[in-house]
PDB file of N, CA and C in Angstrom:
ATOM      1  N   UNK A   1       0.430 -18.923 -48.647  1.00  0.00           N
ATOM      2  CA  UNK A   1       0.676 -20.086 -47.843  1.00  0.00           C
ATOM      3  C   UNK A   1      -0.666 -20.750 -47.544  1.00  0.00           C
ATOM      4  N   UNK A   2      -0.453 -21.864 -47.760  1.00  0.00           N
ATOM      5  CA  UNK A   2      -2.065 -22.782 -47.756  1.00  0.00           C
ATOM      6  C   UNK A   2      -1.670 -23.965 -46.109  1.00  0.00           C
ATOM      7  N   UNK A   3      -2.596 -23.581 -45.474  1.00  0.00           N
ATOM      8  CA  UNK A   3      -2.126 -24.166 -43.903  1.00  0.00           C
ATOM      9  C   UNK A   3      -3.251 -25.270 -43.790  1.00  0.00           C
ATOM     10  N   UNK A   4      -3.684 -26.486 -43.808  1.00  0.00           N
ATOM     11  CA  UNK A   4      -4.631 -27.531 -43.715  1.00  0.00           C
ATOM     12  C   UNK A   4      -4.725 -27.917 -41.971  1.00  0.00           C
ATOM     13  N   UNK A   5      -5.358 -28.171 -41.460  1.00  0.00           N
ATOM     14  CA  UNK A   5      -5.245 -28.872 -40.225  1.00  0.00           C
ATOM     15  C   UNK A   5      -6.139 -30.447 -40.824  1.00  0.00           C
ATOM     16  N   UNK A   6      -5.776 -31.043 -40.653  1.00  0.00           N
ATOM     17  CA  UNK A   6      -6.285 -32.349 -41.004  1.00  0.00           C
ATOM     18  C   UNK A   6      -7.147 -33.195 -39.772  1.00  0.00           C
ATOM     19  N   UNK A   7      -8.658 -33.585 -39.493  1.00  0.00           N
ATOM     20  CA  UNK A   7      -9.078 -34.525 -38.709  1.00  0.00           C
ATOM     21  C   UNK A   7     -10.748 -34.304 -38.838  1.00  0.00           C
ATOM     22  N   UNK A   8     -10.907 -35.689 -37.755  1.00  0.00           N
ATOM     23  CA  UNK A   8     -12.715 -35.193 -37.809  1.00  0.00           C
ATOM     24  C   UNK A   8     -13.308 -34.206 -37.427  1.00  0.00           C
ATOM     25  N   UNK A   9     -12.398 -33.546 -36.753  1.00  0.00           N
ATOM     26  CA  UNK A   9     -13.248 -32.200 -36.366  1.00  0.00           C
ATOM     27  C   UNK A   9     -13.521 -32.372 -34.448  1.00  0.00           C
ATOM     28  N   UNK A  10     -12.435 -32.697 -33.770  1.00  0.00           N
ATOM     29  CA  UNK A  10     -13.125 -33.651 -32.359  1.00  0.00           C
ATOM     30  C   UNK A  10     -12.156 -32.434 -31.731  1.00  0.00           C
ATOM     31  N   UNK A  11     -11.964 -32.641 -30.436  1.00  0.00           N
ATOM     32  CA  UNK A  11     -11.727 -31.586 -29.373  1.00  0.00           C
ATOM     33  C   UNK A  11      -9.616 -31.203 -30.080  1.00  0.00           C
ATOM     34  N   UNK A  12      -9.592 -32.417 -29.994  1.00  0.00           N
ATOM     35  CA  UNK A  12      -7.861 -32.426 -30.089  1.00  0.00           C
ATOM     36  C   UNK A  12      -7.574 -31.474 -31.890  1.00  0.00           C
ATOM     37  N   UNK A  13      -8.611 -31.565 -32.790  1.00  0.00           N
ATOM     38  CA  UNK A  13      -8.450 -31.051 -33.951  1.00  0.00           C
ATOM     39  C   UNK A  13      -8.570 -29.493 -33.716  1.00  0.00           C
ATOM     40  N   UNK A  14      -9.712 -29.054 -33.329  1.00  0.00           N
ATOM     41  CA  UNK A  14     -10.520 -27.938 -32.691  1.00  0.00           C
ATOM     42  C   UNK A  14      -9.215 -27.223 -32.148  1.00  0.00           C
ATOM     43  N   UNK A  15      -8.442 -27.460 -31.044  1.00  0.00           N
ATOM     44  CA  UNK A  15      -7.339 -27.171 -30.210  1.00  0.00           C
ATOM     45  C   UNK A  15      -6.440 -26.552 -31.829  1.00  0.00           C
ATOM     46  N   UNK A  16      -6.014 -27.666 -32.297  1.00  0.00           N
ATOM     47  CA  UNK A  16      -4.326 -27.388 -33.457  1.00  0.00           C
ATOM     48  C   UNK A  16      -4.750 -26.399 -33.944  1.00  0.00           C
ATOM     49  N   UNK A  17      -6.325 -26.133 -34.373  1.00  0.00           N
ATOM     50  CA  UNK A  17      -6.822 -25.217 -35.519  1.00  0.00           C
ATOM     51  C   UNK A  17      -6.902 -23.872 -34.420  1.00  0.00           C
ATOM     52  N   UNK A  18      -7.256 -23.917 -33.321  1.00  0.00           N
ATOM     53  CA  UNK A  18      -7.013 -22.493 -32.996  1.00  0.00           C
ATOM     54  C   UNK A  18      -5.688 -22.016 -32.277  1.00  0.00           C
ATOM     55  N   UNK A  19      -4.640 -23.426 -32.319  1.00  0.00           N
ATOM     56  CA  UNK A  19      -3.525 -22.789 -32.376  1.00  0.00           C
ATOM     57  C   UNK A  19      -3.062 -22.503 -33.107  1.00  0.00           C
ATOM     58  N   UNK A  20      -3.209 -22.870 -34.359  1.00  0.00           N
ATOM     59  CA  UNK A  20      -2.508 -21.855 -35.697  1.00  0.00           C
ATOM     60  C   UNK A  20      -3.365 -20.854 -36.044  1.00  0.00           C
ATOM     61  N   UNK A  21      -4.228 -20.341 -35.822  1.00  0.00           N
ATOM     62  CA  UNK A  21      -4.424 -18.982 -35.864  1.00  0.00           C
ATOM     63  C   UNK A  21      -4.053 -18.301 -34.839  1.00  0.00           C
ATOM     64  N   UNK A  22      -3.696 -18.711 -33.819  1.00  0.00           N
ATOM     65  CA  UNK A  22      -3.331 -17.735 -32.535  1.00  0.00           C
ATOM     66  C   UNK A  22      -2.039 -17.673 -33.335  1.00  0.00           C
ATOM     67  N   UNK A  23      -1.017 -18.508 -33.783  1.00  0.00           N
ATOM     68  CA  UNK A  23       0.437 -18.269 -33.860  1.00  0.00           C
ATOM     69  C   UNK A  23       0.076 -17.199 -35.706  1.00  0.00           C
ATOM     70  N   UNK A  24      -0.561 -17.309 -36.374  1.00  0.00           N
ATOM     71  CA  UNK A  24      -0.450 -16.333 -37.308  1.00  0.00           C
ATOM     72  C   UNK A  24      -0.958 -14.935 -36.845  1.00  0.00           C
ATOM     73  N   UNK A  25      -1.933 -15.166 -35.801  1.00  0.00           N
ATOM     74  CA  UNK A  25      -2.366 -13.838 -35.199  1.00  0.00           C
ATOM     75  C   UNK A  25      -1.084 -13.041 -34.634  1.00  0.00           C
ATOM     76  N   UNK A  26      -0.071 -13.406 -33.837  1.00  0.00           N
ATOM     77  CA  UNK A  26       0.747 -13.435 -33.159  1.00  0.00           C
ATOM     78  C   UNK A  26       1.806 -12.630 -33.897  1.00  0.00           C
ATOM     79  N   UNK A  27       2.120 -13.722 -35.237  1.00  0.00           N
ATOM     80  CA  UNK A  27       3.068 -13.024 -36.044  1.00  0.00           C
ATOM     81  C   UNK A  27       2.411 -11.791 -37.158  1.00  0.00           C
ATOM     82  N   UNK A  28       1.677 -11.672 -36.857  1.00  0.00           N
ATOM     83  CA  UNK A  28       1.040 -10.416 -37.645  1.00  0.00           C
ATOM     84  C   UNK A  28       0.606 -10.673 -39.125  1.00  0.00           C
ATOM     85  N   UNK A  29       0.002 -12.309 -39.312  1.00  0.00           N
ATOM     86  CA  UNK A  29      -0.187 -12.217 -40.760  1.00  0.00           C
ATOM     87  C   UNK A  29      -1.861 -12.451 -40.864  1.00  0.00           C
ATOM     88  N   UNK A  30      -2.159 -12.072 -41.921  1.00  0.00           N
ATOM     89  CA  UNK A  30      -3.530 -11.730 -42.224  1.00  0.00           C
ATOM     90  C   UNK A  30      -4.708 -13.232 -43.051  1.00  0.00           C
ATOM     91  N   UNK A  31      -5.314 -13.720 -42.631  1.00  0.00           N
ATOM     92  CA  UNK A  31      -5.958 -14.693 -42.940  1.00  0.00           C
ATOM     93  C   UNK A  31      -6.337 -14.309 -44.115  1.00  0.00           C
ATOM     94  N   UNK A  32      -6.513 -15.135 -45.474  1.00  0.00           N
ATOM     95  CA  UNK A  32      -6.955 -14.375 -46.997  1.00  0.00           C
ATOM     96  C   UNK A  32      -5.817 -13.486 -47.645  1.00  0.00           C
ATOM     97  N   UNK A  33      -4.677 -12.736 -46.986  1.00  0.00           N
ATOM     98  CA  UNK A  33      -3.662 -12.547 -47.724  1.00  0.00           C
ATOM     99  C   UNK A  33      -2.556 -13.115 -47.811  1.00  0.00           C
ATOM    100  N   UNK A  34      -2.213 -13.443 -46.110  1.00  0.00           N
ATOM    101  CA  UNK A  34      -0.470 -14.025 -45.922  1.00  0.00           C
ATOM    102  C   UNK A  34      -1.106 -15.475 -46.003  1.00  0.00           C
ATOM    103  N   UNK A  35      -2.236 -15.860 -45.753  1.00  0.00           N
ATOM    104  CA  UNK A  35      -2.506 -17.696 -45.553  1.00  0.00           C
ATOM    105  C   UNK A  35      -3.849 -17.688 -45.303  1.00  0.00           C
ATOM    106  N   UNK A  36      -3.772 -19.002 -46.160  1.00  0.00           N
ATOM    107  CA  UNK A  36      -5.570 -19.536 -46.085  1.00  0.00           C
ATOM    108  C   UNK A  36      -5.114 -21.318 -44.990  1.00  0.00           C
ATOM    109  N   UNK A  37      -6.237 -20.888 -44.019  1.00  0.00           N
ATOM    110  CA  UNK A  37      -6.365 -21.861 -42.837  1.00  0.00           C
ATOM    111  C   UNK A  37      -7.415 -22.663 -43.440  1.00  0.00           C
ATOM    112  N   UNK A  38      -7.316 -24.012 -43.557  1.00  0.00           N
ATOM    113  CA  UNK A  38      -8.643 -25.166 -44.300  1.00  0.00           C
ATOM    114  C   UNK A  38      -8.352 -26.465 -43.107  1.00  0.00           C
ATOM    115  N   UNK A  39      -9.674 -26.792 -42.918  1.00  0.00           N
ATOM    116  CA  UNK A  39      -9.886 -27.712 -42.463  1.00  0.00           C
ATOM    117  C   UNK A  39     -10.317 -29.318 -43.172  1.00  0.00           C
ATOM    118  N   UNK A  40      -9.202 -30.098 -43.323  1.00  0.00           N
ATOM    119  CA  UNK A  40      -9.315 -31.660 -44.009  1.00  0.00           C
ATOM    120  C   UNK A  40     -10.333 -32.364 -42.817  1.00  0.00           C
ATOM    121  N   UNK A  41     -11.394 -32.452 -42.965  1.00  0.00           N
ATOM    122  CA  UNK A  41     -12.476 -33.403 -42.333  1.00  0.00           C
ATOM    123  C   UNK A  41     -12.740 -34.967 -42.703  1.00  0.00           C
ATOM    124  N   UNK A  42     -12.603 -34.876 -44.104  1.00  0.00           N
ATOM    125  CA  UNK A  42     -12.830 -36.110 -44.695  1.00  0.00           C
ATOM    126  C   UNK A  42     -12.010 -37.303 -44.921  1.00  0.00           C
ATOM    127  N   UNK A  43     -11.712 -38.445 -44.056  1.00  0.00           N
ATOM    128  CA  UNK A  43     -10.764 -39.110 -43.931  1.00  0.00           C
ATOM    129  C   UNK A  43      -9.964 -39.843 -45.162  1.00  0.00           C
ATOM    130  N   UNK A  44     -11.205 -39.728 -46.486  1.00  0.00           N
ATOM    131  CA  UNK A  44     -10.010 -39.980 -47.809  1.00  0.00           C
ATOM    132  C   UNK A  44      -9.420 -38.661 -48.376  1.00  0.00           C
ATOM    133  N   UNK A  45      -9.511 -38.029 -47.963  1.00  0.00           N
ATOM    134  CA  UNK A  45      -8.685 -36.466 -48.458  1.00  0.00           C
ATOM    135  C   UNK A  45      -7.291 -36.733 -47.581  1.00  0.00           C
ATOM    136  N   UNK A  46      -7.673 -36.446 -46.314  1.00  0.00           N
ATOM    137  CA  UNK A  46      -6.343 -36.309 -45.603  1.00  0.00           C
ATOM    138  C   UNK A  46      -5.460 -37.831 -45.412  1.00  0.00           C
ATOM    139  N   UNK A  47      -6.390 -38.793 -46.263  1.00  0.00           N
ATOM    140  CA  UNK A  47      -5.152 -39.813 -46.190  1.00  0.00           C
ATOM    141  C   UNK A  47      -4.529 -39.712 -47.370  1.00  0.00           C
ATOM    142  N   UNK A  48      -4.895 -39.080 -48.224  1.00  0.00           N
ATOM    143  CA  UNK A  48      -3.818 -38.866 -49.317  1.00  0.00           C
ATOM    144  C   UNK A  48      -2.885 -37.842 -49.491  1.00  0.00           C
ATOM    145  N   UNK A  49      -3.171 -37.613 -48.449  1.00  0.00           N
ATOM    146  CA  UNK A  49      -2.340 -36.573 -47.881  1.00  0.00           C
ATOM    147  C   UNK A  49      -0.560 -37.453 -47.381  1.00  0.00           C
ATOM    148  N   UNK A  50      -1.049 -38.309 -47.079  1.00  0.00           N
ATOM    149  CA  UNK A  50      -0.207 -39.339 -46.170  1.00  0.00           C
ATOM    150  C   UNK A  50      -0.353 -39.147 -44.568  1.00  0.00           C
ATOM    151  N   UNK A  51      -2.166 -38.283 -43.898  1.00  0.00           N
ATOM    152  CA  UNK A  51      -1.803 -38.223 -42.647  1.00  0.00           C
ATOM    153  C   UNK A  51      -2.260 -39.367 -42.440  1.00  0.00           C
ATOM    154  N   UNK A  52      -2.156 -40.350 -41.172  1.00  0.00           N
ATOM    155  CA  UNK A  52      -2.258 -41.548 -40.845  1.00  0.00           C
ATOM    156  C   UNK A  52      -2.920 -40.980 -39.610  1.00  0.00           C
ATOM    157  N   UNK A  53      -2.633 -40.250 -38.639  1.00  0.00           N
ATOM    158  CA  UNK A  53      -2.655 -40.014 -37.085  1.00  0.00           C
ATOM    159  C   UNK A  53      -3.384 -38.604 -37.329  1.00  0.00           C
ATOM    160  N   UNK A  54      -4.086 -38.534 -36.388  1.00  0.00           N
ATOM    161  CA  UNK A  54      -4.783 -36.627 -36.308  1.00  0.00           C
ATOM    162  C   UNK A  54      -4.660 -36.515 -35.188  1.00  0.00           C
ATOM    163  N   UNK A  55      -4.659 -35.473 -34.760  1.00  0.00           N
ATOM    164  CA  UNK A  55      -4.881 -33.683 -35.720  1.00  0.00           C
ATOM    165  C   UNK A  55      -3.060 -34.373 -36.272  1.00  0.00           C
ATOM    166  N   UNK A  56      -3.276 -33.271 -37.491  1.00  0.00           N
ATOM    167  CA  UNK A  56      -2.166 -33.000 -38.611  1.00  0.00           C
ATOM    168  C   UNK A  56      -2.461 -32.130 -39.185  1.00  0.00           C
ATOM    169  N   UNK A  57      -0.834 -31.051 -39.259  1.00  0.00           N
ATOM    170  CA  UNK A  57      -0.911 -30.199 -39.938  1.00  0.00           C
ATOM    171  C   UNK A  57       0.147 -30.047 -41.051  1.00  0.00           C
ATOM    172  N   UNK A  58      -0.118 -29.348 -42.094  1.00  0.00           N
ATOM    173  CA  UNK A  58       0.513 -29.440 -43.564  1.00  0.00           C
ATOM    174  C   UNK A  58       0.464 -28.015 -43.746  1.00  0.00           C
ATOM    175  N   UNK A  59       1.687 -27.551 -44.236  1.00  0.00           N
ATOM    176  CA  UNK A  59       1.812 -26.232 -44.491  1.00  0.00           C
ATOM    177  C   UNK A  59       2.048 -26.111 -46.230  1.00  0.00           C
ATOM    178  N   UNK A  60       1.965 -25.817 -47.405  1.00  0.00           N
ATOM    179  CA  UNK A  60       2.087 -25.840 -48.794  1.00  0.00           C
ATOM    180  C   UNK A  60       2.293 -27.088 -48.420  1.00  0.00           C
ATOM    181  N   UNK A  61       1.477 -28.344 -48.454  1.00  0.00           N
ATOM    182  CA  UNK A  61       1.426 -29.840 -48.415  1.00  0.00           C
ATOM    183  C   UNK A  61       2.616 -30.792 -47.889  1.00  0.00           C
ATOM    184  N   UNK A  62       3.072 -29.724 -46.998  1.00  0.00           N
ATOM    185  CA  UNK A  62       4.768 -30.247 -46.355  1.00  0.00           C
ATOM    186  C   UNK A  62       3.645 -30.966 -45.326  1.00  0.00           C
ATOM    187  N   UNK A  63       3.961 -32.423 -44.812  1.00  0.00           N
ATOM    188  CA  UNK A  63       3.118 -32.197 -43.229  1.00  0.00           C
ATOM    189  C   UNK A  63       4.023 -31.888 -42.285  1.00  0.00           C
ATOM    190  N   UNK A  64       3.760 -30.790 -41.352  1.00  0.00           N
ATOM    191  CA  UNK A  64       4.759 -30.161 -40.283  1.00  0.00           C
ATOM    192  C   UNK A  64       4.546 -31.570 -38.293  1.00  0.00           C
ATOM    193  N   UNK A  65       3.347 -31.833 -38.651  1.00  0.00           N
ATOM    194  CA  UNK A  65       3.004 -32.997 -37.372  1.00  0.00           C
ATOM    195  C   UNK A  65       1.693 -33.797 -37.768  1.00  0.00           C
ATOM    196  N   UNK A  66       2.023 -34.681 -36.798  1.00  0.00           N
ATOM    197  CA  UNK A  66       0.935 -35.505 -36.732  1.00  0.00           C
ATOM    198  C   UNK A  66       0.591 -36.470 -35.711  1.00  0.00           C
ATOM    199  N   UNK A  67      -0.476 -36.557 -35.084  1.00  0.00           N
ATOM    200  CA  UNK A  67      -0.878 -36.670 -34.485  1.00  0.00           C
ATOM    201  C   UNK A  67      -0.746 -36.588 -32.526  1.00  0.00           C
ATOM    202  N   UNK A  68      -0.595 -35.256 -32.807  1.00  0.00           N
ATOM    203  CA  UNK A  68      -0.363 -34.773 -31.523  1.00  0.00           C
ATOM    204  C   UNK A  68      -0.854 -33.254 -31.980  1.00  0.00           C
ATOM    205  N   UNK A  69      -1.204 -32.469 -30.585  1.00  0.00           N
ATOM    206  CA  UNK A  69      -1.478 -31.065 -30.716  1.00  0.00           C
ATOM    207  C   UNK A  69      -0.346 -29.913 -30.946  1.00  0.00           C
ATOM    208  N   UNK A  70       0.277 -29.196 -31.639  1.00  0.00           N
ATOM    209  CA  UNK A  70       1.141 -28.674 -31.734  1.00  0.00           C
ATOM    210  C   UNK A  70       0.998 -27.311 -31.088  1.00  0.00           C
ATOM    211  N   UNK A  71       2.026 -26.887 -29.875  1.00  0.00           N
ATOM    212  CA  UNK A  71       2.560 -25.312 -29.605  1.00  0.00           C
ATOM    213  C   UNK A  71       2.022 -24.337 -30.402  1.00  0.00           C
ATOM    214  N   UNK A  72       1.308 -22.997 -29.833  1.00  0.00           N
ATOM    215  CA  UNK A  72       1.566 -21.793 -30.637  1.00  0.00           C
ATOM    216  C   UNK A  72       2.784 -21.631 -30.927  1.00  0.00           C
ATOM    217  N   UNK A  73       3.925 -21.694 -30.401  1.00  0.00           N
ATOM    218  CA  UNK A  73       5.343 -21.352 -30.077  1.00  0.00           C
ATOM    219  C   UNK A  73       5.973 -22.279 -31.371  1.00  0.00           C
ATOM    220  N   UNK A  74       5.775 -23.630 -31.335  1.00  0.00           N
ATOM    221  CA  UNK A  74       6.140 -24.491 -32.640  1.00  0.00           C
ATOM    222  C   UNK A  74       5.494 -24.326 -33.763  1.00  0.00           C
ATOM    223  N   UNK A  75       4.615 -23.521 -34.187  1.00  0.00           N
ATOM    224  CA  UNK A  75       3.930 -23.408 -35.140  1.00  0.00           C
ATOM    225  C   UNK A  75       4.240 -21.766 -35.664  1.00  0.00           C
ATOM    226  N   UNK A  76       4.302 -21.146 -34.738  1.00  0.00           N
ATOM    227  CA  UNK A  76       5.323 -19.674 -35.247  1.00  0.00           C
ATOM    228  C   UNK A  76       6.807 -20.186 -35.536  1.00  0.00           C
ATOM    229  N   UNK A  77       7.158 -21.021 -35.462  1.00  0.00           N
ATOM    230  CA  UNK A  77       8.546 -21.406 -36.109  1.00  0.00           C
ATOM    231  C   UNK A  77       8.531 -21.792 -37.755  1.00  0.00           C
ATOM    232  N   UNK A  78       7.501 -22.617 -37.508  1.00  0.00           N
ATOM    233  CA  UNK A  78       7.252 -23.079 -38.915  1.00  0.00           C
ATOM    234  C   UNK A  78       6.548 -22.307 -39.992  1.00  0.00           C
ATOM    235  N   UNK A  79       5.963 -21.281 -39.533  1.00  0.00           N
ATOM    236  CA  UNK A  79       5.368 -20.083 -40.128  1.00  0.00           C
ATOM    237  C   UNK A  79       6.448 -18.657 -40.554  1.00  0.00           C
ATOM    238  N   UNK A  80       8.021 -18.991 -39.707  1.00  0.00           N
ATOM    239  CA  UNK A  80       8.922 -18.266 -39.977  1.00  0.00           C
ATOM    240  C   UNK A  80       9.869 -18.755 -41.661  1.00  0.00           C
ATOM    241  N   UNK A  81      10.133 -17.281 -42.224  1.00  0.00           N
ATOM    242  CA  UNK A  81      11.046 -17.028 -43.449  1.00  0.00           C
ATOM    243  C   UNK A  81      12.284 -18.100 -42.796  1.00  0.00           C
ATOM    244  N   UNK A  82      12.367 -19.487 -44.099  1.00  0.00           N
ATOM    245  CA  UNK A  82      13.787 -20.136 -43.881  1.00  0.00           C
ATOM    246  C   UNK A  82      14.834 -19.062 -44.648  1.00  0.00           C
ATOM    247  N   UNK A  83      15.972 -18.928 -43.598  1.00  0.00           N
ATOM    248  CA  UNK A  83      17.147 -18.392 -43.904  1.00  0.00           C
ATOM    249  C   UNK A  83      18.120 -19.502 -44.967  1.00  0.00           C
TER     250      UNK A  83
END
């Protein structure tokens, strides 16, 4: 699983990015085996992304939000096996 947080790198980006490692910490998965966490800094990368708004996050290039800070709690959802 490839997890991007997308932005310049400013307080509100900083925040999403250590809430998705708290929520993979949480669910017990291992950084380098279950998911690689990357940070999109560069504003023509993550606009081809289609993010428009930051922080944004993209899970296998799905974007899960944007531009708002997302929940540990909402981000262990999206990190859960779809039934």
């Amino acid at each position: 699983m490839i997890i991007e947080v997308c932005g310049p790198g400013c307080y509100r980006c900083q925040t999403t990015e250590k809430n998705v490692l708290e929520a993979l910490k949480e669910l017990g998965r291992q950084i380098g085996d279950d998911a690689i966490v990357t940070k999109v800094k560069d504003v023509t990368m993550f606009r081809a992304r289609g993010v428009l708004m930051t922080p944004a996050v993209l899970i296998d290039g799905v974007k899960m939000c944007e531009g708002r800070i997302p929940e540990v709690q909402e981000i262990k959802k999206w990190l859960q096996p779809q039934k």
